[in-house]
Protein backbone atom coordinates (compact mmCIF):
# COMPACT_ATOMS: atom_id res chain seq x y z
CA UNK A 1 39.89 148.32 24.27
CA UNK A 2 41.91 149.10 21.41
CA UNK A 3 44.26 151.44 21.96
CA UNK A 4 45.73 152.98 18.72
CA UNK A 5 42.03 152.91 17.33
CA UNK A 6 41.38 154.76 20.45
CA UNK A 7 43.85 157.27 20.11
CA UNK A 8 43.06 157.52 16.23
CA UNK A 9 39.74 158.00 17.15
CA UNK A 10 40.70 160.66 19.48
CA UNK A 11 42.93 162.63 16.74
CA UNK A 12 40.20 162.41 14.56
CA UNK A 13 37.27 164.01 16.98
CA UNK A 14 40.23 167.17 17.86
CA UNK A 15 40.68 167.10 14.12
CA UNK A 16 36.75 167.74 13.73
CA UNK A 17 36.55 170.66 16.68
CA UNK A 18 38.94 172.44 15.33
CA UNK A 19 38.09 172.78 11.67
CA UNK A 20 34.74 173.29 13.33
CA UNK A 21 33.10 177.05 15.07
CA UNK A 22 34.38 176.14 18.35
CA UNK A 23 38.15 175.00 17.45
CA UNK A 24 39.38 177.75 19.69
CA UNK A 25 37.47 176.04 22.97
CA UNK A 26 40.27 173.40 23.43
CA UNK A 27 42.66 175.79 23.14
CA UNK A 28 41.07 178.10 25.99
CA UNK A 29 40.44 175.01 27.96
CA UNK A 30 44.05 174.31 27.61
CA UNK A 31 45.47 177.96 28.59
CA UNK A 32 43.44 178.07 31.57
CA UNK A 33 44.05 174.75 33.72
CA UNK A 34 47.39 175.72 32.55
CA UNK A 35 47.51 178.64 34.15
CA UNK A 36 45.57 178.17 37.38
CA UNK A 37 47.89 175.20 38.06
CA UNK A 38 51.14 177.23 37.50
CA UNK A 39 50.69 178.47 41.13
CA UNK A 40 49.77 175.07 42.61
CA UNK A 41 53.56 173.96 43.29
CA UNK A 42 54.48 177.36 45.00
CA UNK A 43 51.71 178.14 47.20
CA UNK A 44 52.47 176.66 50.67
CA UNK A 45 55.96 178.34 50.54
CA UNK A 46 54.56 181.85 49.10
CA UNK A 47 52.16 181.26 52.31
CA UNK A 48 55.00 180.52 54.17
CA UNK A 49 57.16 183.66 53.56
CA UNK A 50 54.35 185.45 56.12
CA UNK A 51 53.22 183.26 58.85
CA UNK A 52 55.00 180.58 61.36
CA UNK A 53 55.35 177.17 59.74
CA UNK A 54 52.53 175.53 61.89
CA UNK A 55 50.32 177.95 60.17
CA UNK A 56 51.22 177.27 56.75
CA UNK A 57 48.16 174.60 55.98
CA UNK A 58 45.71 176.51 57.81
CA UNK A 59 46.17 179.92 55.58
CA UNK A 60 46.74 177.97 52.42
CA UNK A 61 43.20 176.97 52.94
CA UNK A 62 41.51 179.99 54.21
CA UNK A 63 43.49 181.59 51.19
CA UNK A 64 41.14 179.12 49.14
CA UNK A 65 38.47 178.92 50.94
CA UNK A 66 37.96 182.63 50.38
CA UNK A 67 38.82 182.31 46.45
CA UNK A 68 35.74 179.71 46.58
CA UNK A 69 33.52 182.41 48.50
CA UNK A 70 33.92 185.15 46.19
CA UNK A 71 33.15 182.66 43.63
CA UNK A 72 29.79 181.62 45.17
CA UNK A 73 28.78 185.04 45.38
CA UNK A 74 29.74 185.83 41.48
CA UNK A 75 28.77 182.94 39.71
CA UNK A 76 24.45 183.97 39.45
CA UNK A 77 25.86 186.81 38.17
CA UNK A 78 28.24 185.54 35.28
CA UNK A 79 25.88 182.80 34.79
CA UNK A 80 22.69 184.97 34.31
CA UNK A 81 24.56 187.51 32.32
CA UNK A 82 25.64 184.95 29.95
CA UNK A 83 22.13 183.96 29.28
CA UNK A 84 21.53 187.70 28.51
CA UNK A 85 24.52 189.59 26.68
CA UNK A 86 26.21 185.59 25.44
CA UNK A 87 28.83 183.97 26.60
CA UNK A 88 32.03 186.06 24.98
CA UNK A 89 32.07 188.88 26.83
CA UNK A 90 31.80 187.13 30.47
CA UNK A 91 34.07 184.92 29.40
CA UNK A 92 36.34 187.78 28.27
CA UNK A 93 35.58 189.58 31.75
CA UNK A 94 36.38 186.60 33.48
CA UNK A 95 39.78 185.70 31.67
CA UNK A 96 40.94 189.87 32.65
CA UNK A 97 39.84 189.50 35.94
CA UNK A 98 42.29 185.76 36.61
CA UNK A 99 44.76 188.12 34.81
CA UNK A 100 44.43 190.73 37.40
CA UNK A 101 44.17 188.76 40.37
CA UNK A 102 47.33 186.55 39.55
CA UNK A 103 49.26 189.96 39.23
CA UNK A 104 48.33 191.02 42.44
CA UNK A 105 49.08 187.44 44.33
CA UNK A 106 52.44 187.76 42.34
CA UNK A 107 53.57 191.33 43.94
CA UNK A 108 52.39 190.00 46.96
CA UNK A 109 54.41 191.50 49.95
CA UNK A 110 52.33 190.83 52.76
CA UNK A 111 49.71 188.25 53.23
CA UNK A 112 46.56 190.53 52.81
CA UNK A 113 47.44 191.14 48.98
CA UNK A 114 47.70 187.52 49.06
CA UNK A 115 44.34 187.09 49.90
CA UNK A 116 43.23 190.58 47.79
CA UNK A 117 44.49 188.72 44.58
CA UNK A 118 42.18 185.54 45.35
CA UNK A 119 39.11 187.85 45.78
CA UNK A 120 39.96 189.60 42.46
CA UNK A 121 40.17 185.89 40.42
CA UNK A 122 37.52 184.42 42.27
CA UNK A 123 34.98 187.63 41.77
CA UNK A 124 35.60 186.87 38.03
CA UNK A 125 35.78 183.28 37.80
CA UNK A 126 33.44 181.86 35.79
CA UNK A 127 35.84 181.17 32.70
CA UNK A 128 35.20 177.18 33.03
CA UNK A 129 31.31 177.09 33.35
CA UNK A 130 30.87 179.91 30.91
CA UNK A 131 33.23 177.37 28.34
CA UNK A 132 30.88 174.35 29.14
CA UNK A 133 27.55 176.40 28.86
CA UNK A 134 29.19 177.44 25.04
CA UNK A 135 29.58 173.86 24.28
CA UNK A 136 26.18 173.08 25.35
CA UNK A 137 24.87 176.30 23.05
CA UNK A 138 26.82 174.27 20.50
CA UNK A 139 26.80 170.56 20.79
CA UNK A 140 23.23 168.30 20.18
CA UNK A 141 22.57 166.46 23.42
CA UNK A 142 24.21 162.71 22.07
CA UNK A 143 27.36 164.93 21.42
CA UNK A 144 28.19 166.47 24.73
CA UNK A 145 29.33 163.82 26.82
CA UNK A 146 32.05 163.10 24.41
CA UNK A 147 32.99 167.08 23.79
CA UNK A 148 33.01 167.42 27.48
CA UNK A 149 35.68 164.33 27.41
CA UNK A 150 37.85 166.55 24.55
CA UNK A 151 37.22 169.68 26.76
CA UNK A 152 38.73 167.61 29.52
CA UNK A 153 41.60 166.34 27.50
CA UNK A 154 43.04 169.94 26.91
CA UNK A 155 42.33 170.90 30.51
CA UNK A 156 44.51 167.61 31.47
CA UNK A 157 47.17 168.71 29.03
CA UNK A 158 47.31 172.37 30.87
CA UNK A 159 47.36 170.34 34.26
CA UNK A 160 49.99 168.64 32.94
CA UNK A 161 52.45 171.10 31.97
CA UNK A 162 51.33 173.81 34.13
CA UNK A 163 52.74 172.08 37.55
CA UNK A 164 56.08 171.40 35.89
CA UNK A 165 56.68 175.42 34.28
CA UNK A 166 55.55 176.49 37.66
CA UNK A 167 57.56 174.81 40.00
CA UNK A 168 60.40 174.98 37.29
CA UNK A 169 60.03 179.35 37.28
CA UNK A 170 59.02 178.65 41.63
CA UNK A 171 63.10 177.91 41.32
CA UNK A 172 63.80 181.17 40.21
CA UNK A 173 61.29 183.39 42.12
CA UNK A 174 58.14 182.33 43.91
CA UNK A 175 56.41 185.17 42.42
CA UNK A 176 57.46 184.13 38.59
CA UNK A 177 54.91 181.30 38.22
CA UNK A 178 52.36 184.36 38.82
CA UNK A 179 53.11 186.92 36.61
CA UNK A 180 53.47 183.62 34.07
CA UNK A 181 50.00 182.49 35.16
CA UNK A 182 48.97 186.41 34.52
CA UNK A 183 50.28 186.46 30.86
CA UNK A 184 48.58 183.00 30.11
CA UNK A 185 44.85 184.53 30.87
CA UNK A 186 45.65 187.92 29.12
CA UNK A 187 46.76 185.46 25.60
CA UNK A 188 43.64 183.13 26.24
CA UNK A 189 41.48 186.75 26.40
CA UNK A 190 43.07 187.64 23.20
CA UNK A 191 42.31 184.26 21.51
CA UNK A 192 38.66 184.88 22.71
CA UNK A 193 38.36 188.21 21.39
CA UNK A 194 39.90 187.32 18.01
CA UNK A 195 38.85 183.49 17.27
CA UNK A 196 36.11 182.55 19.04
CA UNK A 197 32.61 183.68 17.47
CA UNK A 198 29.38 184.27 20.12
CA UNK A 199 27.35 180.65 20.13
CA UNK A 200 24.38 182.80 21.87
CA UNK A 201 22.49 184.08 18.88
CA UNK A 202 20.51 186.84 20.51
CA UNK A 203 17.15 185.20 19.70
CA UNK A 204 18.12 182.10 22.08
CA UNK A 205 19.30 184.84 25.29
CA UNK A 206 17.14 184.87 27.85
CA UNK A 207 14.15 188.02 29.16
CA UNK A 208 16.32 190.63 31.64
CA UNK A 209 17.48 189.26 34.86
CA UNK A 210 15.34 189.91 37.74
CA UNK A 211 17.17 190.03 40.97
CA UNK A 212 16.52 187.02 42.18
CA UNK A 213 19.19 185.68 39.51
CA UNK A 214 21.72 187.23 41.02
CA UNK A 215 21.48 185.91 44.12
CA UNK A 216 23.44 182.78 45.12
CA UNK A 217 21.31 180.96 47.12
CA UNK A 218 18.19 182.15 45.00
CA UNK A 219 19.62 180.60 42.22
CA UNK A 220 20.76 177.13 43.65
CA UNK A 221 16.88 177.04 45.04
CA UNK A 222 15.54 177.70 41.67
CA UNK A 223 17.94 175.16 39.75
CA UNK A 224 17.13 172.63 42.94
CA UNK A 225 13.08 172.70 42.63
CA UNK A 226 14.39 171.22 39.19
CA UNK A 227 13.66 167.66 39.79
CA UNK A 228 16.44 166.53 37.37
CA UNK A 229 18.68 168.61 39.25
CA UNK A 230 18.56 167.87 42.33
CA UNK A 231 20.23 164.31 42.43
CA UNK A 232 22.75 165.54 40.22
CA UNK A 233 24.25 168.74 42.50
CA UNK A 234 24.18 166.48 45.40
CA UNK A 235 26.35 163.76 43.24
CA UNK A 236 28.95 166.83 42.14
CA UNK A 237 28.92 168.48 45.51
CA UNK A 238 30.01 165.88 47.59
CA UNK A 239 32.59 164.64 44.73
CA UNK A 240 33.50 168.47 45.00
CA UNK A 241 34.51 167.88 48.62
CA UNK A 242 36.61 165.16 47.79
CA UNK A 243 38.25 167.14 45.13
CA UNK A 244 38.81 170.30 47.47
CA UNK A 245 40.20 168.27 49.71
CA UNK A 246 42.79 166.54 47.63
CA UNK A 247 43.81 170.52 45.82
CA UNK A 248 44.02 172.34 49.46
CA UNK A 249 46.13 169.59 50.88
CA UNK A 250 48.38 167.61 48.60
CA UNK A 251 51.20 170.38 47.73
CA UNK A 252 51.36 170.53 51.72
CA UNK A 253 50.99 166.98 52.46
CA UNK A 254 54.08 166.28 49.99
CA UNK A 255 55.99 169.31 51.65
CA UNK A 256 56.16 168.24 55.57
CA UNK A 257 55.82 164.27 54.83
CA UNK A 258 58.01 163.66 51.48
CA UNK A 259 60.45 166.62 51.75
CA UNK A 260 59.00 167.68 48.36
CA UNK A 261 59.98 171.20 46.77
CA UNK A 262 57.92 172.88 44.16
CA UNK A 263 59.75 171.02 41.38
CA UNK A 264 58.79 167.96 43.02
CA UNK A 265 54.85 168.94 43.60
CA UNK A 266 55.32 170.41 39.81
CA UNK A 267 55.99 167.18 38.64
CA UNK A 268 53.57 164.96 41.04
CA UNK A 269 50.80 167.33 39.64
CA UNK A 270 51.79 166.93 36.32
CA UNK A 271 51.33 162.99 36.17
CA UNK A 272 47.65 164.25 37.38
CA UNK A 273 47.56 165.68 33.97
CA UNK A 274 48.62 162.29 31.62
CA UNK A 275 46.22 160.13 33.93
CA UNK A 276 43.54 162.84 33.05
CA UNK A 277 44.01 162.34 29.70
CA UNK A 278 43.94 159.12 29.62
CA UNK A 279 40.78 158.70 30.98
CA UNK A 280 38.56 161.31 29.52
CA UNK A 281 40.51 161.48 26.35
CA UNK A 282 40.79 157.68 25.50
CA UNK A 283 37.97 155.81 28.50
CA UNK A 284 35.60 158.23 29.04
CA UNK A 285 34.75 158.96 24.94
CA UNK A 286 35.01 155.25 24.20
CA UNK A 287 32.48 153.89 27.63
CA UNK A 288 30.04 156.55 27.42
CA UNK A 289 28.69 155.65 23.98
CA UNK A 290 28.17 152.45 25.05
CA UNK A 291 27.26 152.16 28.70
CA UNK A 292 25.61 155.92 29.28
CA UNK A 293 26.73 158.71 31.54
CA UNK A 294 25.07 157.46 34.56
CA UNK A 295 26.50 154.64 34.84
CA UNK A 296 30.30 155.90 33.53
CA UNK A 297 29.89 159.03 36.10
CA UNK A 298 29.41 156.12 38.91
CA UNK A 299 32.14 153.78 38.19
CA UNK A 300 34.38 156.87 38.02
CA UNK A 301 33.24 158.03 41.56
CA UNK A 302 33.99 154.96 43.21
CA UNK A 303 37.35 154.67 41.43
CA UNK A 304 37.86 158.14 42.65
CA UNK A 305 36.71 156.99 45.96
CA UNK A 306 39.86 154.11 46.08
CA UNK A 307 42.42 156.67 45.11
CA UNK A 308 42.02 158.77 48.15
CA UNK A 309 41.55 155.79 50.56
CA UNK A 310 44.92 154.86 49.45
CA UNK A 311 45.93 158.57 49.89
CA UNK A 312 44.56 158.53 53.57
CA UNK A 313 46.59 155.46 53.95
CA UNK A 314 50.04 157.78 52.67
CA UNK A 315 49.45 159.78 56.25
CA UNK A 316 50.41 155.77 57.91
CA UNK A 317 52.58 154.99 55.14
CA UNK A 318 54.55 157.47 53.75
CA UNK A 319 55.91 155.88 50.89
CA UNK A 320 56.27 156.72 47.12
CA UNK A 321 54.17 153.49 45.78
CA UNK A 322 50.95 154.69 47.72
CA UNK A 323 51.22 158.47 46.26
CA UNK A 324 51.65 156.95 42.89
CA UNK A 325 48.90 154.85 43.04
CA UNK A 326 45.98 157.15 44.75
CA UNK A 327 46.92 159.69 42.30
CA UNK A 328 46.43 157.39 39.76
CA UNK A 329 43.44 155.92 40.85
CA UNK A 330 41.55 159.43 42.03
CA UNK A 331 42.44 160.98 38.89
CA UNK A 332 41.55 158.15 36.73
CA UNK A 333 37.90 158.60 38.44
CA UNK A 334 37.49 162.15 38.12
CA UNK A 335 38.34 161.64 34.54
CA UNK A 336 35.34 159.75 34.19
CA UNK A 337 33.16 161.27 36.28
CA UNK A 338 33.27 164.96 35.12
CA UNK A 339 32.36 164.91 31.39
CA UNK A 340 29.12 162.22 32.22
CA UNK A 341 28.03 164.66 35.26
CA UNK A 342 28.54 167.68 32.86
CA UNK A 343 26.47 165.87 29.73
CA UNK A 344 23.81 164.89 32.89
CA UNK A 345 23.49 168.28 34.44
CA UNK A 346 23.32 169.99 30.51
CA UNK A 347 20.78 167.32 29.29
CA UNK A 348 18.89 168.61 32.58
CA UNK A 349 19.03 172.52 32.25
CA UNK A 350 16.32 174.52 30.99
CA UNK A 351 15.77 175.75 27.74
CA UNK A 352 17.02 179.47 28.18
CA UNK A 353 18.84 178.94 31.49
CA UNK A 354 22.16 176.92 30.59
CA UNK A 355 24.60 179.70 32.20
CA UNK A 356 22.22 179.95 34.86
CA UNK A 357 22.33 176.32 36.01
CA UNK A 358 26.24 175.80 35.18
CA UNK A 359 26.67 178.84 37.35
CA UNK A 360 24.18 177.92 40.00
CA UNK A 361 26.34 174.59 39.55
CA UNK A 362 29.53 176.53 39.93
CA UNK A 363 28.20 177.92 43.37
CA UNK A 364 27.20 175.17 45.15
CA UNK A 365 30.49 173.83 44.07
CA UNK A 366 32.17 176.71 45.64
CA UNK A 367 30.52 176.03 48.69
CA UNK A 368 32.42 172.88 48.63
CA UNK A 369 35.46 174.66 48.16
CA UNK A 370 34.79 177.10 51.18
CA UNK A 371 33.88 174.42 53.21
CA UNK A 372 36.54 171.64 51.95
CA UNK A 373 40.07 173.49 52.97
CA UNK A 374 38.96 174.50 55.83
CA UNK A 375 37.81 171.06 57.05
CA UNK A 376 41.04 169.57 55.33
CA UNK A 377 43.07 172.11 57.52
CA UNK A 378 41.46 171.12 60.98
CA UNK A 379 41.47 167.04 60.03
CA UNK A 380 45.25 167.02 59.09
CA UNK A 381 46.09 168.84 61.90
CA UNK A 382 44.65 165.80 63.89
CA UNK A 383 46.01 163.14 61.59
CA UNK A 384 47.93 163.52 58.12
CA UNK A 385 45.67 160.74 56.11
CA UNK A 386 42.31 161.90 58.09
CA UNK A 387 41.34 164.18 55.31
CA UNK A 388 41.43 161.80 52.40
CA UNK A 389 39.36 159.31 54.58
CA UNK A 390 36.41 161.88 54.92
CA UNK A 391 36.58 162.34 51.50
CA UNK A 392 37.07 159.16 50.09
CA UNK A 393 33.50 158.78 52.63
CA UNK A 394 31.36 161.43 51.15
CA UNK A 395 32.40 160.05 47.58
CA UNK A 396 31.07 156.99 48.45
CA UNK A 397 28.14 158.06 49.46
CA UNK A 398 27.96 160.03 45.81
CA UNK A 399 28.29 156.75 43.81
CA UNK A 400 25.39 155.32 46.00
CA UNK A 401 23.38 158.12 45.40
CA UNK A 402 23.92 158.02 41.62
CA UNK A 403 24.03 154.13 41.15
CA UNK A 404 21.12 153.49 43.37
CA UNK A 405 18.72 155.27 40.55
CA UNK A 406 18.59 157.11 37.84
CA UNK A 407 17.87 160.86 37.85
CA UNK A 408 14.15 162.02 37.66
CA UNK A 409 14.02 162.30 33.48
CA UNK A 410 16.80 161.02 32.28
């Protein structure tokens, strides 16, 4: 691979979005993995400020496991609305309601209105799926793969400088990278409302919802007896464990093993962001033209797979050489794995029902992440590495799945 024709080539397709109807998407994209990763570095000692330090792992996860629940329960909702009413104002509701719930989390307090600002974000959160569905309103079929890539690109740039300004403001007050992560979803909501035109002309939105749409596990059923579906949500939910897995325990797993503050974790997470960009700004766009998201979305889930074997390894071996590299290697995975399962599970959809399968895909997702921390909680209290085993299992298990054949129509 060329490099500088790669990265040419990669100025060249920003270049395009932006003088395009949906420049404003990167920037949102951008703004909001910036902002949900602001908190990453300071949550196990916000946690800690209110429980016994033996505690600490188990209520960072039940803090996101019930983020991820709330989210199950809103997503047919956000998703079906979108198909209805178009995709600015939910994603408008959506960015007010992260505002809102980072506010709360910041005052904090006491641990309840810890927990009451995770309900608020995750009762709104359906910023991300409502983004992809626009690009999918947007983009021909041949095109999204490599958008989704771009799309990833500015959320690796926000993971990348989110983790360092929040554990940098975590140095002056725990609750700063909150109120900062509050401000950055009220300015994305403000770019929405002023830049970014509707791509749901109301002649494409779908009939009234019936109830059924707003049910979570009506939904999922629906998108399942989609025979192109169903391969593909059992791919992304078990690489969803993995990922869970990896969010819920890394900050503390760096904490109690490494002596890492959030500076530290800021900066760990932030070398998350450059290997994301890497691969889904420069690998991903230049192998899926050429080998197909099947088989890109498989090579990147057993790279994936490697990273957090040598992650489970870091519980043995606690030594900087084995962080570094399953950080690499699990983010240089994901990087190719997310924008060929995204292309794959838009090709699939339903004419009419995008937002309804990205947010049925959202949901069973978030069961992941109910599921995931919890899990992760219980298996490092039995051994430190024992959760990145498990996961680096189930992701194998994915990339058999997916490589063994190709989804029903595709």
């Amino acid at each position: 691979m060329h490099y500088p024709q790669a990265a040419t080539s990669l100025a060249t397709r920003f270049s395009a979005i932006f003088k395009g109807r949906s420049g404003i998407l990167l920037l949102s994209v951008f703004l909001n993995f910036a902002g949900f990763t602001l908190i990453i570095p300071v949550l196990p000692f916000s946690v800690a400020r209110y429980v016994v330090a033996g505690e600490v792992a188990f209520w960072v996860a039940l803090i996101l496991a019930v983020y991820a629940l709330c989210s199950f329960v809103a997503a047919p909702v956000l998703g079906a609305l979108s198909d209805r009413h178009g995709r600015r104002p939910v994603l408008l509701l959506s960015l007010c309601g992260s505002a809102l719930g980072f506010a709360v989390f910041g005052i904090g307090g006491a641990l309840w209105v810890l927990v009451l600002g995770r309900v608020m974000e995750g009762l709104t959160a359906g910023s991300i799926s409502t983004l992809y569905a626009y690009v999918a309103d947007t983009h021909a079929p041949a095109e999204r793969g490599p958008a989704f890539g771009l799309l990833g690109v500015a959320g690796g740039l926000g993971f990348m400088l989110g983790p360092v300004l929040g554990g940098l403001l975590g140095q002056l007050s725990l609750s700063a990278p909150l109120y900062g992560a509050s401000a950055l979803a009220l300015v994305n909501a403000w770019l929405v409302q002023r830049y970014l035109p509707e791509s749901l002309p109301p002649g494409k939105r779908s009939a009234p919802p019936q109830g059924g749409r707003f049910n979570a596990i009506s939904q999922l059923a629906a998108a399942l007896r989609e025979r192109r579906l169903r391969l593909l949500f059992g791919v992304v939910f078990c690489f969803a464990f993995g990922s869970v897995v990896l969010q819920s325990n890394l900050a503390v797993m760096l904490k109690e093993l490494l002596a890492f503050g959030p500076a530290a974790i800021g900066f760990v997470l932030a070398g998350i962001g450059v290997m994301d960009i890497v691969s889904q700004g420069l690998v991903a766009t230049w192998l899926l033209p050429r080998f197909g998201e099947r088989r890109v979305a498989t090579a990147g889930l057993l790279i994936n797979a490697c990273g957090l074997l040598l992650l489970a390894l870091l519980g043995l071996f606690p030594v900087l050489p084995l962080l570094a590299g399953g950080i690499a290697m699990f983010t240089f995975g994901d990087g190719l794995f997310q924008p060929s399962v995204s292309a794959l599970i838009a090709d699939a959809a339903p004419a009419g029902r995008q937002g309804e399968v990205q947010g049925a895909n959202q949901a069973q997702q978030s069961i992941a992440r109910m599921g995931g921390p919890l899990a992760s909680a219980w298996l490092y209290g039995l051994h430190a590495g024992a959760p990145y085993a498990v996961a680096a299992t189930a992701v194998l298990l994915a990339a058999a799945a997916l490589g063994r054949r190709k989804p029903q129509g595709q």
